[in-house]
Protein backbone atom coordinates (compact mmCIF):
# COMPACT_ATOMS: atom_id res chain seq x y z
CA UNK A 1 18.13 -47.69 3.67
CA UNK A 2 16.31 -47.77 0.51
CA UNK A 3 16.02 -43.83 -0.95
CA UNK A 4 12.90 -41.58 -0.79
CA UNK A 5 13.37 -42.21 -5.08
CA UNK A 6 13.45 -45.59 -4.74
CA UNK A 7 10.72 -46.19 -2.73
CA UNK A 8 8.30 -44.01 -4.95
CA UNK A 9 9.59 -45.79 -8.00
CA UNK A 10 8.99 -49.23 -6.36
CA UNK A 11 5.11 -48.32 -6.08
CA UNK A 12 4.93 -46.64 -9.26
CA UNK A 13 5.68 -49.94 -10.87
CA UNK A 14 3.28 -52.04 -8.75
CA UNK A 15 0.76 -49.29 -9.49
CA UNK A 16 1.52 -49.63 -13.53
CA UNK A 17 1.63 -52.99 -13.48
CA UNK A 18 -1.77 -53.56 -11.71
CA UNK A 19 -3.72 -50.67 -13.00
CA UNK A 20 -7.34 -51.08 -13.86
CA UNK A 21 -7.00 -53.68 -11.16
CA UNK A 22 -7.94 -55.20 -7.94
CA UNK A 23 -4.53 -55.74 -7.19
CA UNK A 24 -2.88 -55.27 -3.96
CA UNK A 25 0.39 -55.15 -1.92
CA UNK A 26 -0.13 -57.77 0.56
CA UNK A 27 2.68 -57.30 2.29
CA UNK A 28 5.61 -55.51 2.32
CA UNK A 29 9.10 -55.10 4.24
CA UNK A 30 11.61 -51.96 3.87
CA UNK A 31 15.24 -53.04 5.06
CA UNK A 32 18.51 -51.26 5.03
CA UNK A 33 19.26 -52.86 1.88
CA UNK A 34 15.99 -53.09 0.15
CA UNK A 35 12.38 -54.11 -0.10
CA UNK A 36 10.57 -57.29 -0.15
CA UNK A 37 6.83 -57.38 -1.44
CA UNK A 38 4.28 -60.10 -1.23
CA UNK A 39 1.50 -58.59 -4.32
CA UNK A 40 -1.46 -59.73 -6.03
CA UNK A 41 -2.82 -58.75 -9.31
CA UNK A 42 -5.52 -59.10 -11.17
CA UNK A 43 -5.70 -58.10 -14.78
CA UNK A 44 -9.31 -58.00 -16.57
CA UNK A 45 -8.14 -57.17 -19.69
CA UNK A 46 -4.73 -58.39 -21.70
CA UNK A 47 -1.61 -56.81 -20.80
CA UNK A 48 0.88 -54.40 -22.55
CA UNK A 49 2.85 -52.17 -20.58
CA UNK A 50 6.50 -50.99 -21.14
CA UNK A 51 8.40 -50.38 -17.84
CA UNK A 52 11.39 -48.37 -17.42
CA UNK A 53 13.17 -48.80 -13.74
CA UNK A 54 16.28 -45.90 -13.13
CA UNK A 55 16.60 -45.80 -9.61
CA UNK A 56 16.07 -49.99 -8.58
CA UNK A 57 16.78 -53.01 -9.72
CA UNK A 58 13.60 -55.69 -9.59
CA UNK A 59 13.54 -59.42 -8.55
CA UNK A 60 10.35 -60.74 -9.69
CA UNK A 61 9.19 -64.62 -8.34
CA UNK A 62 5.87 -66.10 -9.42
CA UNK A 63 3.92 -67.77 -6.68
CA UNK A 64 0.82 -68.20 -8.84
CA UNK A 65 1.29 -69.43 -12.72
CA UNK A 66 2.26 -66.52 -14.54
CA UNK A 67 -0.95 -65.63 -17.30
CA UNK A 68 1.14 -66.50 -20.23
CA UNK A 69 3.33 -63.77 -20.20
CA UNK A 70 6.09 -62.89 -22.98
CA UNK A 71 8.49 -59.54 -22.85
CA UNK A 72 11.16 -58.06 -24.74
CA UNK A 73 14.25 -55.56 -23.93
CA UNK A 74 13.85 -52.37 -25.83
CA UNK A 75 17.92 -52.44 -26.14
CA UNK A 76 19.35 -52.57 -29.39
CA UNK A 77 20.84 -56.41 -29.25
CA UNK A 78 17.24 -57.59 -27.52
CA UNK A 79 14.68 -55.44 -29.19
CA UNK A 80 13.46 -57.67 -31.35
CA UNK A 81 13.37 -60.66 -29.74
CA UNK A 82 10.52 -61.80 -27.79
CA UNK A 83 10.67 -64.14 -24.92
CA UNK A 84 8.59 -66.29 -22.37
CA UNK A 85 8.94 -64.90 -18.51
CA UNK A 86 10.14 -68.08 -16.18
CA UNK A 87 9.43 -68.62 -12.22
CA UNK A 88 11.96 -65.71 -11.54
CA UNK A 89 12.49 -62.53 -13.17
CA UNK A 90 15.24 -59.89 -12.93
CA UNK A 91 15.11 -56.09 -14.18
CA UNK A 92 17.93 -54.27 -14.62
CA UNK A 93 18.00 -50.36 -14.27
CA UNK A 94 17.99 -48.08 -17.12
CA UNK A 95 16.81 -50.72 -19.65
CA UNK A 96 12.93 -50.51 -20.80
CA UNK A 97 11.23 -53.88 -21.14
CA UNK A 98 7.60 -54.45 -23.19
CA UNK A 99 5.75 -57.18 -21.67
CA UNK A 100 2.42 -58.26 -22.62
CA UNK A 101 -0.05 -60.92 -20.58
CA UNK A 102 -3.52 -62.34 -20.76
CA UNK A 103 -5.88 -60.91 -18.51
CA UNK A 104 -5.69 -63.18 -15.01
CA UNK A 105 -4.76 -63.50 -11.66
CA UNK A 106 -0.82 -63.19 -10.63
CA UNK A 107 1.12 -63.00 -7.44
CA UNK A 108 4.37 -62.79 -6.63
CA UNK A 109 7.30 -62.01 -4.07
CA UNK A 110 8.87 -58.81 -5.64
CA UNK A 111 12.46 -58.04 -4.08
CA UNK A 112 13.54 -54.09 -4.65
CA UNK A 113 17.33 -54.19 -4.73
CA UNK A 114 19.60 -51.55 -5.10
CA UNK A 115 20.76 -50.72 -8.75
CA UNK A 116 24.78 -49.71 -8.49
CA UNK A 117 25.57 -53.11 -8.05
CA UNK A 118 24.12 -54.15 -11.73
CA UNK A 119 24.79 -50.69 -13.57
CA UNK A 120 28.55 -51.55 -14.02
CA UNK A 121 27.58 -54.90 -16.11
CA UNK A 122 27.62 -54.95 -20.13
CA UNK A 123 23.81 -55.96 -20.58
CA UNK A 124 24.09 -57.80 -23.81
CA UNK A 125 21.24 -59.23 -25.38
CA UNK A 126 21.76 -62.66 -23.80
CA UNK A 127 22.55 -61.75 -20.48
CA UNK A 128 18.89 -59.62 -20.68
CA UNK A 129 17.34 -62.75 -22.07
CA UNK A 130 18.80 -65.02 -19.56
CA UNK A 131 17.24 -62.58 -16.74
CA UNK A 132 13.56 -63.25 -18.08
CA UNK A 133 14.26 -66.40 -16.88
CA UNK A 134 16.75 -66.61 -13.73
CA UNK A 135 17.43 -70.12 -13.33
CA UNK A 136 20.05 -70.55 -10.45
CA UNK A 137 19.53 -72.95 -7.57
CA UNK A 138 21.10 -70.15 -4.61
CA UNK A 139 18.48 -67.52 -6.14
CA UNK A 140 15.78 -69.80 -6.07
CA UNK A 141 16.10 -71.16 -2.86
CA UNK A 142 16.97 -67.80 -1.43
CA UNK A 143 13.87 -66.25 -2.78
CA UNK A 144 11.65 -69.33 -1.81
CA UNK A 145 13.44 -68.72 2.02
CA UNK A 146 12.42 -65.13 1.55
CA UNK A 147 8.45 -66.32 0.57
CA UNK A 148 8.29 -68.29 3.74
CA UNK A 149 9.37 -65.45 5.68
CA UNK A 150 6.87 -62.71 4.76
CA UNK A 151 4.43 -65.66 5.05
CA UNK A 152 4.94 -66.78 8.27
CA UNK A 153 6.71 -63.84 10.32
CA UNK A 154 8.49 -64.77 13.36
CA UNK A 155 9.83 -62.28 15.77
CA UNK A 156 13.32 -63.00 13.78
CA UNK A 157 11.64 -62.50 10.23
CA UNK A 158 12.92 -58.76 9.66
CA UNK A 159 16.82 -59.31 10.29
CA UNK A 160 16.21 -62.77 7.93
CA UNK A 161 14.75 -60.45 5.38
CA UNK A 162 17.40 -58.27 5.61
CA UNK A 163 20.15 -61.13 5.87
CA UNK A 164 18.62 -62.81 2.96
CA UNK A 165 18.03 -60.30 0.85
CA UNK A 166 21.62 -58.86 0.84
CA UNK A 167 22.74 -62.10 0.08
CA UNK A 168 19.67 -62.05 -2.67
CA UNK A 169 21.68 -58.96 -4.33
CA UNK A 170 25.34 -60.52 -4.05
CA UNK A 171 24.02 -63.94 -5.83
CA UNK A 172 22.29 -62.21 -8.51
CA UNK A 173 25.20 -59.52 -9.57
CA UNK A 174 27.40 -62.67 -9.35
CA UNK A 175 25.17 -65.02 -11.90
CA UNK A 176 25.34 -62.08 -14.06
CA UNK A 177 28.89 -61.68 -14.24
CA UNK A 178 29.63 -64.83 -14.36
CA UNK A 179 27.46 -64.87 -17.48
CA UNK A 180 28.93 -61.98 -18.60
CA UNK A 181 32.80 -63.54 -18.22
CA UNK A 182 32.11 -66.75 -20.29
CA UNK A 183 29.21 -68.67 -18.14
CA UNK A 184 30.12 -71.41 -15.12
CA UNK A 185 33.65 -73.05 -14.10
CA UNK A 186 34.84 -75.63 -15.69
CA UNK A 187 33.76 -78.89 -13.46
CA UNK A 188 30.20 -77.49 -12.87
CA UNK A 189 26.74 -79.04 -12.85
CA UNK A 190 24.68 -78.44 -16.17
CA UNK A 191 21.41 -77.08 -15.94
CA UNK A 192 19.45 -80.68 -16.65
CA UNK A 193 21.07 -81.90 -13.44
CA UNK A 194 20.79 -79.06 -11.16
CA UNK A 195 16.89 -79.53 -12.16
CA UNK A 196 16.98 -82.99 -11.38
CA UNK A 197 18.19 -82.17 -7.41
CA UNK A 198 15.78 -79.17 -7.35
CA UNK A 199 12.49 -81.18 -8.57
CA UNK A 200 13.45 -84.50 -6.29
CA UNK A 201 14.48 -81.98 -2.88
CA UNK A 202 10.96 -80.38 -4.19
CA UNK A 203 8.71 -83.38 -3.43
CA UNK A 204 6.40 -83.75 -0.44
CA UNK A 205 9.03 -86.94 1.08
CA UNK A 206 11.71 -87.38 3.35
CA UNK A 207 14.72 -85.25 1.90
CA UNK A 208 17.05 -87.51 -0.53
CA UNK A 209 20.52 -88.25 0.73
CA UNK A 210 23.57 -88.01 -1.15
CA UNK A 211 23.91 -91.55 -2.71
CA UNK A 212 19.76 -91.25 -4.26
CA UNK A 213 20.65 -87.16 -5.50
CA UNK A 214 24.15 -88.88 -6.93
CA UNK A 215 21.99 -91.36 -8.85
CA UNK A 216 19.99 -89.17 -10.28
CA UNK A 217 22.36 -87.19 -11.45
CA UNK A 218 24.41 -90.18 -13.17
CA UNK A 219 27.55 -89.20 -11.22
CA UNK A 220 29.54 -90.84 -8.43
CA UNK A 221 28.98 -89.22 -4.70
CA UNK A 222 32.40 -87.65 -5.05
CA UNK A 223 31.98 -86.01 -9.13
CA UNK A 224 28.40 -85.02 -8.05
CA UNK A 225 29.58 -83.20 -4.39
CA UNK A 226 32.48 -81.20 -6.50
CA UNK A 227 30.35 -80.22 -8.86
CA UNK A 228 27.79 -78.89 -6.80
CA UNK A 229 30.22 -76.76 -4.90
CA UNK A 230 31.85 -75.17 -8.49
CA UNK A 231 28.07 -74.53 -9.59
CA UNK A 232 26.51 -72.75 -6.74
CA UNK A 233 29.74 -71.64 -4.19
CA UNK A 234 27.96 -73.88 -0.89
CA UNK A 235 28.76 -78.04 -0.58
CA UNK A 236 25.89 -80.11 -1.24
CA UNK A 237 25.33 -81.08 2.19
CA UNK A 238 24.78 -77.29 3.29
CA UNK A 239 22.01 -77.16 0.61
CA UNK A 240 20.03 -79.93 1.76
CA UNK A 241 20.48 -78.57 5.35
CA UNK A 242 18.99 -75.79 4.86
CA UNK A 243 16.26 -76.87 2.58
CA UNK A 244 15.16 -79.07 5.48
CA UNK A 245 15.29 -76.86 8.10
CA UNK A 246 12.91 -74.18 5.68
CA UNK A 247 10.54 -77.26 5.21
CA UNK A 248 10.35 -77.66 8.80
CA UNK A 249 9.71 -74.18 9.39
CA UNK A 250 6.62 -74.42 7.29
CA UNK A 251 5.15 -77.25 8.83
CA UNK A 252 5.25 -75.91 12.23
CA UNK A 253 3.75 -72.58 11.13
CA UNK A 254 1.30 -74.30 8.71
CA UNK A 255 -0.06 -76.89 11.21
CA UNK A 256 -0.28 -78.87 14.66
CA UNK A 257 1.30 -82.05 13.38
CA UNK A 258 3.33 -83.71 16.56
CA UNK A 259 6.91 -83.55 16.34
CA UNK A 260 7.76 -87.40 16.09
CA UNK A 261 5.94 -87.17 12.32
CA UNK A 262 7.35 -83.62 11.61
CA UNK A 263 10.59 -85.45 11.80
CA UNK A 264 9.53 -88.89 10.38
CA UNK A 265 8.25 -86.78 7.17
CA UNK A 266 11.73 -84.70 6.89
CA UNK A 267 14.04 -88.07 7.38
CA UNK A 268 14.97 -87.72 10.70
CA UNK A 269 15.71 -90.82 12.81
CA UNK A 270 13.49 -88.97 15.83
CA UNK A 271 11.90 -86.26 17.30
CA UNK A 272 15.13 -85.70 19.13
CA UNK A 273 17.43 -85.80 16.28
CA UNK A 274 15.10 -83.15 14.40
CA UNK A 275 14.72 -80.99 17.56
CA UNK A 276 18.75 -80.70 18.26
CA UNK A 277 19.24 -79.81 14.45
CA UNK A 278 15.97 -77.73 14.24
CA UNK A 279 18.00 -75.60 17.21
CA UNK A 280 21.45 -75.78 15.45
CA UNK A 281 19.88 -73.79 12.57
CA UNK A 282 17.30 -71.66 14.10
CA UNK A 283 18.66 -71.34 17.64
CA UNK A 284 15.15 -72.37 19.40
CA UNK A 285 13.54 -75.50 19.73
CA UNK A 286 10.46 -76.67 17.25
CA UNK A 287 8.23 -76.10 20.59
CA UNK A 288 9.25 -72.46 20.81
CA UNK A 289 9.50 -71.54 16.94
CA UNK A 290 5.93 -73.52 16.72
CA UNK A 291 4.59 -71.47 19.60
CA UNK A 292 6.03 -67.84 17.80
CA UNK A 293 4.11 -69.14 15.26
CA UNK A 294 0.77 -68.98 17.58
CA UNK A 295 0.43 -72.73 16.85
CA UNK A 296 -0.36 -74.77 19.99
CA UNK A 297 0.67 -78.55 19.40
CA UNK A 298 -0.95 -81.39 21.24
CA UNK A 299 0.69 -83.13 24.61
CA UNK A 300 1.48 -86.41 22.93
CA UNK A 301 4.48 -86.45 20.72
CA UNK A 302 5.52 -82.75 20.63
C-alpha cells in the first residue's frame, strides 16, 4: 500500500500543478502498489512551475493535446537543456524538473508508482531527456489498458489496475535500464517501425494480420516476429491479442452495437469466433461484460 507520505505528495503535485485552476481529480484508484488518476486541468494563465517529487515516482499520459508544453531537469548534465513533453511522461524521484505551458485545457491518466525501484538508476542527462518523452510500445499500451479501465469500471477493474500497474512499474524501471546499459538488443525493432505497427493497430479497422504489419515494416513475417519479441519481451501475436480484446472492451462499454458487427469491425470471421476469444481473455462472454457495463444490446445479433 502506497504510504501516508506518498499519498500527500501525490495531491500536492496535482494541487501545484493545477493551481489557480478549475482543475479536478476525476477519478482516482489507490492499490497495493500505487495510484492511478484520471485529472483535468485548466490553466488561465501560462505555466511555470518547478516540481520536486522525493517520496514517488510519476507516470504522466496525455489524453487531451498537451498546451505546448516544454521542461527541463534541474540536474547538472540536463539543466540547460530544454525539451518538448511527448504523449507519456516519467518523473523520477529526487530530481527537480521546470516546466512551463500555455494557458489551456489538459487531462491526463497520472500513475503514482513507487520510487525504490528507480532511485538505484544513474539518471544521466539522456536517460532524463528520454523520460520527457517515453516512447515504448508495452508502456503505451499498458497505460492506454489502464485509461480504459478507470473509464469504464467493471466489477474486475480494481485487481486490473492493480495487475497492470505493477506491471506499469516493472516495464518502466526496465526501459530505463536498458537505456542506461547501452539501449535495445541487438536484433530489435527501431523506433520508425515500432511506430509504423502502433499507428496502423491504431486505426478505426479490422486489426492487421501479420503478413500486412510485416509489409509495413519492410521485413519478412519471420525477421519482423523476432524482432518484435527482442524489442518489447511479448511475440507479436500476444500484442495484437490483446490490443483486440481492449478494443472490444470499449465498444461494448461505449455502445449497443450487435455482436455480429462488433466482430465484423475487429476481424473476426463471426460473432462466435469473437465471443469464444472475447471469453479466453476476459473469462465472460461479450453479453455479460456488455451487461457489467449497464449496456443492454438489442435481441437480433447479440
Amino acid at each position: 500500500m502506497p504510504s501516508e507520505h506518498a499519498n500527500v505528495e501525490a495531491t500536492t503535485l496535482t494541487t501545484e500543478l493545477g493551481q489557480d485552476t478549475g482543475g479536478c481529480i476525476e477519478r482516482e484508484v489507490v492499490t497495493t502498489v500505487g495510484m492511478v488518476r484520471l485529472v483535468r486541468f485548466e490553466w488561465r494563465t501560462p505555466v511555470d512551475k518547478t516540481i520536486q517529487l522525493s517520496g514517488i515516482a510519476l507516470i504522466d499520459m496525455c489524453l487531451t493535446p498537451r498546451p505546448s508544453p516544454r521542461a527541463r531537469f534541474l540536474a547538472r548534465e540536463a539543466a540547460d537543456t530544454w525539451s518538448g513533453l511527448g504523449k507519456i511522461v516519467f518523473l523520477p524521484p529526487h530530481i527537480p524538473i521546470q516546466m512551463v505551458a500555455r494557458a489551456g485545457v489538459q487531462r491526463a491518466l497520472q500513475c503514482v508508482l513507487e520510487p525504490s525501484r528507480y532511485e538505484d538508476l544513474e539518471w544521466s542527462g539522456r536517460l532524463l531527456r528520454r523520460g520527457l518523452d517515453l516512447d515504448n510500445l508495452r508502456v503505451r499500451d499498458l497505460c492506454a489498458r489502464l485509461v480504459t479501465e478507470m473509464q469504464s469500471p467493471d466489477p474486475a477493474s480494481g485487481e486490473a489496475i492493480e495487475a497492470l500497474l505493477k506491471l506499469l512499474a516493472i516495464d518502466v524501471a526496465r526501459y530505463f535500464l536498458d537505456l542506461e546499459q547501452g539501449g535495445r538488443q541487438t536484433g530489435g525493432l527501431p523506433r520508425w517501425r515500432l511506430a509504423r505497427i502502433r499507428e496502423r493497430v491504431a486505426q478505426d479497422r479490422p486489426a492487421p494480420d501479420l503478413e500486412e504489419l510485416a509489409g509495413l515494416c519492410g521485413l519478412s513475417k519471420r525477421q519482423l516476429m523476432r524482432a518484435f519479441q527482442q524489442s518489447e519481451g511479448e511475440s507479436l501475436g500476444t500484442y495484437l491479442g490483446r490490443i483486440r480484446v481492449e478494443r472490444a472492451r470499449r465498444a461494448l462499454a461505449d455502445g449497443d452495437r450487435p455482436l455480429s458487427v462488433v466482430a465484423r469491425d475487429l476481424g473476426f470471421s463471426s460473432a462466435s469466433c469473437f465471443s469464444a476469444a472475447f471469453r479466453r481473455a476476459t473469462g465472460v462472454s461479450p453479453r455479460e461484460y456488455r451487461a457489467a457495463a449497464g449496456h443492454h444490446p438489442p435481441t437480433a445479433g447479440s
